[in-house]
C-alpha atoms as a PDB file:
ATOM      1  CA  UNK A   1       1.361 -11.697 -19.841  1.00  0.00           C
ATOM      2  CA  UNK A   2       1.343 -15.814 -19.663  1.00  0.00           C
ATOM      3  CA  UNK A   3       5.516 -15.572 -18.713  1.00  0.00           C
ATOM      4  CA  UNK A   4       4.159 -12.644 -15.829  1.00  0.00           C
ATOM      5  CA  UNK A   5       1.496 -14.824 -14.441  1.00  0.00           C
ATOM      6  CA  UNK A   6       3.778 -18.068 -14.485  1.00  0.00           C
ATOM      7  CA  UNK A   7       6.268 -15.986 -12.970  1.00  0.00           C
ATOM      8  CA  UNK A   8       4.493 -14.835 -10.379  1.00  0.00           C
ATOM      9  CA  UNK A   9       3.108 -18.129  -9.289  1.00  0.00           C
ATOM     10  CA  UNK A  10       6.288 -20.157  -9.349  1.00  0.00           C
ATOM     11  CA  UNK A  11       7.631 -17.043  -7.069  1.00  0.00           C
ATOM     12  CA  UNK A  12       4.635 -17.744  -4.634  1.00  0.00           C
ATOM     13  CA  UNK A  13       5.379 -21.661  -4.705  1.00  0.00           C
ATOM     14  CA  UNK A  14       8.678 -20.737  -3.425  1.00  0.00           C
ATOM     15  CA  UNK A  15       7.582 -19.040  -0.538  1.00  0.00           C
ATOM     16  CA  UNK A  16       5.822 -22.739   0.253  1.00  0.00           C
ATOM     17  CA  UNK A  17       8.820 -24.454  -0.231  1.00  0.00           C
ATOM     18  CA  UNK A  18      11.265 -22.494   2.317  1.00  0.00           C
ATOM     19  CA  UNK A  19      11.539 -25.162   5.415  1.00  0.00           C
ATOM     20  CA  UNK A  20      10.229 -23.728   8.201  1.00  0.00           C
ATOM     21  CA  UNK A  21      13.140 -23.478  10.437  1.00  0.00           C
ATOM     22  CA  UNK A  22      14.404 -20.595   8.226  1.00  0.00           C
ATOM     23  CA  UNK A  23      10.951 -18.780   9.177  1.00  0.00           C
ATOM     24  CA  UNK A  24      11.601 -19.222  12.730  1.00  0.00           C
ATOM     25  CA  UNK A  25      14.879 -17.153  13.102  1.00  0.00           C
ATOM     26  CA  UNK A  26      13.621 -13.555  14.789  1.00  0.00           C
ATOM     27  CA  UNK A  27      15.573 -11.726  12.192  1.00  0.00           C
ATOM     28  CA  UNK A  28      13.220 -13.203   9.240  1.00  0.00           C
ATOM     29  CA  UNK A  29      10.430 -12.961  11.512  1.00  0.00           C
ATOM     30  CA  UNK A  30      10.923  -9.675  12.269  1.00  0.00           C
ATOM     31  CA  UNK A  31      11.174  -9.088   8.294  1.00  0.00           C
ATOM     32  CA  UNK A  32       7.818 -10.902   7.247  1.00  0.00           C
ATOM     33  CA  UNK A  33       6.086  -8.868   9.859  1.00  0.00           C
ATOM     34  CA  UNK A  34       6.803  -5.915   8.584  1.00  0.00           C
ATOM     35  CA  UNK A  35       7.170  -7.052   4.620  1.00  0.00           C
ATOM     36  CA  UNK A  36       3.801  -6.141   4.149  1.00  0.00           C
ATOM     37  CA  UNK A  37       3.108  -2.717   5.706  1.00  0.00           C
ATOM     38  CA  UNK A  38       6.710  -1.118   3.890  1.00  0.00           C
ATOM     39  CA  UNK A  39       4.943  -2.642   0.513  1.00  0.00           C
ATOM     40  CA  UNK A  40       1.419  -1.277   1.038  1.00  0.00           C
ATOM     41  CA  UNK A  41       2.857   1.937   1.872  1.00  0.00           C
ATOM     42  CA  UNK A  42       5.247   2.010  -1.585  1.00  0.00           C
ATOM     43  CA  UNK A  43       1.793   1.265  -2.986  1.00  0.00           C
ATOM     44  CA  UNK A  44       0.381   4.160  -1.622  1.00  0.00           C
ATOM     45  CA  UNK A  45       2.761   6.446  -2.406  1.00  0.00           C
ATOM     46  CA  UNK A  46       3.216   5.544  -6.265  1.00  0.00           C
ATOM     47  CA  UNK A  47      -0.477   5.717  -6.741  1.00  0.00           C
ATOM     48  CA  UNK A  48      -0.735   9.028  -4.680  1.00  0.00           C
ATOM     49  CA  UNK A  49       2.003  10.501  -6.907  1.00  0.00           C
ATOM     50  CA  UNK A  50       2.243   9.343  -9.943  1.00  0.00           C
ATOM     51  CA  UNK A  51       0.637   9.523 -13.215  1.00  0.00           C
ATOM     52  CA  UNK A  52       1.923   6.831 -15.658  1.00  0.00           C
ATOM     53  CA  UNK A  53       5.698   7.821 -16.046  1.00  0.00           C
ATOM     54  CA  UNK A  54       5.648  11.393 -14.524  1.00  0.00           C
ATOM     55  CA  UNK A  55       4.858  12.464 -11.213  1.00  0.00           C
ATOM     56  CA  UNK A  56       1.897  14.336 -10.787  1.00  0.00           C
ATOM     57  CA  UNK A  57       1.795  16.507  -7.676  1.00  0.00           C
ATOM     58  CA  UNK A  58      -2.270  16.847  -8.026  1.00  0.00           C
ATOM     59  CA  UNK A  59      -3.551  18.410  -5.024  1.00  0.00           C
ATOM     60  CA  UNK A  60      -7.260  16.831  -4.766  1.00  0.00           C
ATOM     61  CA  UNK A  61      -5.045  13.688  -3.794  1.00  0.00           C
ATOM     62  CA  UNK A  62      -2.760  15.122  -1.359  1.00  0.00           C
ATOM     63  CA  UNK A  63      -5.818  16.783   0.228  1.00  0.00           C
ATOM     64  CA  UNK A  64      -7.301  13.213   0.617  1.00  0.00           C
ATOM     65  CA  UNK A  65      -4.131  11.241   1.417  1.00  0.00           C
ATOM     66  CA  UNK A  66      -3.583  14.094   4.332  1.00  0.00           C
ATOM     67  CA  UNK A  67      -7.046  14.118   5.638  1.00  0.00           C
ATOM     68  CA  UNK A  68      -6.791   9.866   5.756  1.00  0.00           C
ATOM     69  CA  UNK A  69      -3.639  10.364   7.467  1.00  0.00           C
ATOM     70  CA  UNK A  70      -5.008  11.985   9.913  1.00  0.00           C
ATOM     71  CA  UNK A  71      -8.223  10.039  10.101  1.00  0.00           C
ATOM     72  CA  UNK A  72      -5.557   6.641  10.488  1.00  0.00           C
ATOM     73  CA  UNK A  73      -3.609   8.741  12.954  1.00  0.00           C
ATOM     74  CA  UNK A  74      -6.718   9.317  15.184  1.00  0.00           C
ATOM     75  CA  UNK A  75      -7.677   5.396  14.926  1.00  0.00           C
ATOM     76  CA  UNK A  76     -10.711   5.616  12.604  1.00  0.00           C
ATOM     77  CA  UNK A  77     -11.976   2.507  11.361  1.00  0.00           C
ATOM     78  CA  UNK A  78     -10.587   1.726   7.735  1.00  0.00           C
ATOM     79  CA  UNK A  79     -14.246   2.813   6.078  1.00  0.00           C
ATOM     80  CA  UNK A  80     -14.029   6.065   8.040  1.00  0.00           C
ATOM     81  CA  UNK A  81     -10.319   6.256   6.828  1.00  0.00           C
ATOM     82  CA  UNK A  82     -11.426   5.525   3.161  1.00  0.00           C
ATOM     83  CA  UNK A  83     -14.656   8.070   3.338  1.00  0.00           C
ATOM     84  CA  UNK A  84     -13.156  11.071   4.454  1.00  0.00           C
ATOM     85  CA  UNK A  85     -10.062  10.973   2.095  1.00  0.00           C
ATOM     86  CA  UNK A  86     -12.701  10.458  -0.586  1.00  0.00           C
ATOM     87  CA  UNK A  87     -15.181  13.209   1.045  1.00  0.00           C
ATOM     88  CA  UNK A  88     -11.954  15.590   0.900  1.00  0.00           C
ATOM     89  CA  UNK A  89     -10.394  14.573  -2.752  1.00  0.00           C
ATOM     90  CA  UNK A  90     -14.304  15.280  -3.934  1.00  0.00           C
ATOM     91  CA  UNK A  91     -14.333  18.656  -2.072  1.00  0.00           C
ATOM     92  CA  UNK A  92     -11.524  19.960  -3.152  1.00  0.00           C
ATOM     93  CA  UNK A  93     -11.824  18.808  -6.863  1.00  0.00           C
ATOM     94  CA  UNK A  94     -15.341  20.489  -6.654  1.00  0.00           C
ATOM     95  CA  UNK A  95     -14.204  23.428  -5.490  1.00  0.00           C
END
């Protein structure tokens, strides 16, 4: 856990350390702009299907991840977004 956590803060100091002119090329801008969204959405997607080492194809979830897809689609605000795919996984787990 220590070598993860020093790892993972000498990887951050790099990011301080690249000069600037390397972040100012539009390739690598175009990159770092979009870094974050393709990393959130791998996110997403391991925690919507998987279950420790197996996937888990439950359907509550993919009830809720659909019905916040939609909710994002139509331009909810994120607490909207985050209520109804919770309102829906609850549903459909009740039922």
């Amino acid at each position: 856990m220590i070598a993860t956590s020093v790892g993972c803060y000498l990887l951050k100091l790099a990011g301080y350390l690249v000069p600037a002119r390397y972040l100012q090329a539009p390739r690598i801008r175009q990159i770092v702009e979009v870094l974050p969204v393709a990393l959130l959405s791998a996110l997403v997607v391991v925690e919507l299907l998987a279950h420790g080492r197996h996937i888990d194809l439950d359907g509550a979830r993919l009830a809720g991840f659909g019905a916040g897809a939609i909710a994002v689609w139509r331009r909810a605000p994120f607490l909207v977004v985050v209520l109804v795919a919770g309102a829906t996984a609850a549903l459909i787990r009740l039922v």
